[in-house]
Protein backbone atom coordinates (compact mmCIF):
# COMPACT_ATOMS: atom_id res chain seq x y z
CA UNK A 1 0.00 0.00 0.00
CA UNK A 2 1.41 3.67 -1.00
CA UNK A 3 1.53 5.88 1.82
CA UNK A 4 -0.50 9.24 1.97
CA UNK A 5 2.96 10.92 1.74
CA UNK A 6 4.63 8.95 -0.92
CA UNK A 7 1.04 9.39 -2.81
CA UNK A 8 1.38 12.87 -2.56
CA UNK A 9 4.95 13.34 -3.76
CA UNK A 10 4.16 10.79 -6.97
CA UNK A 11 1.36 13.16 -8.10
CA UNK A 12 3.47 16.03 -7.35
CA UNK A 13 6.03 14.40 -10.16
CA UNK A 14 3.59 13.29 -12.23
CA UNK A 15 1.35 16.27 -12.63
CA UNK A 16 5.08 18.19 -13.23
CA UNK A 17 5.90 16.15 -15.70
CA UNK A 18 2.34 16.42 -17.66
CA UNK A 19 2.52 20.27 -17.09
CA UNK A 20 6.31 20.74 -18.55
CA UNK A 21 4.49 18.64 -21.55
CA UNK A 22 1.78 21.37 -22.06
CA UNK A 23 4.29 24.16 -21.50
CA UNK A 24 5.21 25.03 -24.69
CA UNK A 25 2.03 24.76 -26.78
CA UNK A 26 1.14 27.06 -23.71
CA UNK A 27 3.72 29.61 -24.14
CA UNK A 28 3.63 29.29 -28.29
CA UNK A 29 -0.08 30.34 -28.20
CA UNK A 30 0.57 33.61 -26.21
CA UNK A 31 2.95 34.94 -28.60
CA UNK A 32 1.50 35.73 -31.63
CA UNK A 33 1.82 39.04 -30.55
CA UNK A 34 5.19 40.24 -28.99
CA UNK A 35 5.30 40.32 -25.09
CA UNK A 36 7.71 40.38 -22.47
CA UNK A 37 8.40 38.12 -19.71
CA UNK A 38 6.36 39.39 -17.11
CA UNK A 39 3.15 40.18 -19.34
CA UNK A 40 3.53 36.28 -20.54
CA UNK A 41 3.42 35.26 -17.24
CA UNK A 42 0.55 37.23 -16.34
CA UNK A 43 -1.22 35.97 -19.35
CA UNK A 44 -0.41 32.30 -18.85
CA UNK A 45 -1.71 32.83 -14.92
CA UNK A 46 -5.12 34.64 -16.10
CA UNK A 47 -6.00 31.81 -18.01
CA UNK A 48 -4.89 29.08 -14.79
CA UNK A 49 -1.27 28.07 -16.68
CA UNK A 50 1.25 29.46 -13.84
CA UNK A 51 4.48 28.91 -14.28
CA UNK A 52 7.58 30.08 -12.44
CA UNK A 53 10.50 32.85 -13.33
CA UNK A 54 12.58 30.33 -13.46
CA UNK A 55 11.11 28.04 -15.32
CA UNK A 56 9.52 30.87 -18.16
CA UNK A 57 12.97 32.81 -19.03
CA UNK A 58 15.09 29.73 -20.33
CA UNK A 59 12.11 28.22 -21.77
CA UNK A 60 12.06 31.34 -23.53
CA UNK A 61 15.50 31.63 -24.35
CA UNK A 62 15.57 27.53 -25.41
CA UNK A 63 12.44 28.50 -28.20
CA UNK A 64 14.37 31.22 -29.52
CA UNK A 65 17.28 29.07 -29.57
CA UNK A 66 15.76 26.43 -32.10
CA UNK A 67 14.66 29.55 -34.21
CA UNK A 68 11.01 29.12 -32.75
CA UNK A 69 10.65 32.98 -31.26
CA UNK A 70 12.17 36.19 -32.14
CA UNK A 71 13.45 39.03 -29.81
CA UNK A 72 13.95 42.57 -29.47
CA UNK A 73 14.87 44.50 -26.80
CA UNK A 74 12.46 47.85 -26.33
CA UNK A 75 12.48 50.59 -23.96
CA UNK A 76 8.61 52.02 -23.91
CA UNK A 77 7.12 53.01 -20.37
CA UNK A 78 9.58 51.50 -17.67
CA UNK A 79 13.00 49.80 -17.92
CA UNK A 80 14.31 48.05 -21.43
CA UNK A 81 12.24 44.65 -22.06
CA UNK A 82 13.16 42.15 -23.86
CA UNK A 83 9.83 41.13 -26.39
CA UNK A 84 9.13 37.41 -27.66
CA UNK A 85 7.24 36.99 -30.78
CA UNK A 86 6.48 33.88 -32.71
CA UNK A 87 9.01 33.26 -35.77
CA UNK A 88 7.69 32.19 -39.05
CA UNK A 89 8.70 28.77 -38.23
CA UNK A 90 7.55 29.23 -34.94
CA UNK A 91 3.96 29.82 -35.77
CA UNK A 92 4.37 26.55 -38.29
CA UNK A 93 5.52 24.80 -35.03
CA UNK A 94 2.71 26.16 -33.36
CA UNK A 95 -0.10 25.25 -35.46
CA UNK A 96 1.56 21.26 -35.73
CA UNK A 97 1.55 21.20 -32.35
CA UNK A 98 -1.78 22.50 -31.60
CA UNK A 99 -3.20 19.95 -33.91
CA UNK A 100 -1.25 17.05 -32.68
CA UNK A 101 -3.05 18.25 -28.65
CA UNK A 102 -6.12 18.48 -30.28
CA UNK A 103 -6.31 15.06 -31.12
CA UNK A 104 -4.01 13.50 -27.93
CA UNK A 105 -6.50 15.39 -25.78
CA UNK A 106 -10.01 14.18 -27.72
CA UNK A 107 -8.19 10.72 -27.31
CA UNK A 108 -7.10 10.99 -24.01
CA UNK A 109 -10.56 12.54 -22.54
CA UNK A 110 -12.55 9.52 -24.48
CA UNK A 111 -10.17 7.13 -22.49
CA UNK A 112 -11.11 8.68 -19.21
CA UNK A 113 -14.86 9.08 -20.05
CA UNK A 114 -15.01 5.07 -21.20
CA UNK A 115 -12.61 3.86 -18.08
CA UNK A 116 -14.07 6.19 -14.80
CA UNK A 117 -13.77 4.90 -11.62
């Protein structure tokens, strides 16, 4: 038998390791127009995605990396901020992906819905 604590910290992993899965689609679909860090963030939160500093900013940096997001650094109202945007191959990547979880997620909610305990 698991105990209540050892239950706790398994769901803890596993419900990390389905989030960091979701992540990107996640971030991808909040920058088809440019923001910066903290306005992501925000707008991940208001819609029940959190996700930490330190977690966001080399996500961030990793996308732009693989030529997925492009940057610019702009100094508007406030201190210079660096703005994320969807590449052209980004929003490609984007719209795959969002297909592929369309379909993983009508497949996986039939699965629940035909095995609930």
């Amino acid at each position: 038998m698991v105990t209540n604590g050892l239950h706790n910290a398994l769901n803890g992993k596993l419900d990390s390791e389905l989030r960091r899965g979701v992540l990107v689609l996640s971030v991808l679909s909040q920058l088809r127009t440019a923001r910066y860090g903290y306005s992501l963030r925000q707008a991940l939160a208001d819609q029940g995605m959190t996700i930490e500093e330190g977690t966001l900013y080399p996500l961030l940096r990793r996308l732009e990396s693989q030529g997925l997001l492009l940057s610019e650094w702009r100094i508007e109202d406030g201190p210079p901020r660096r703005y994320y945007k969807l590449s052209p191959e980004g929003s490609q990547h984007y719209r795959s992906l969002s297909e592929t979880w369309s379909t993983l997620a009508a497949t996986v909610n039939r699965l629940i819905a035909e095995n609930k305990m």
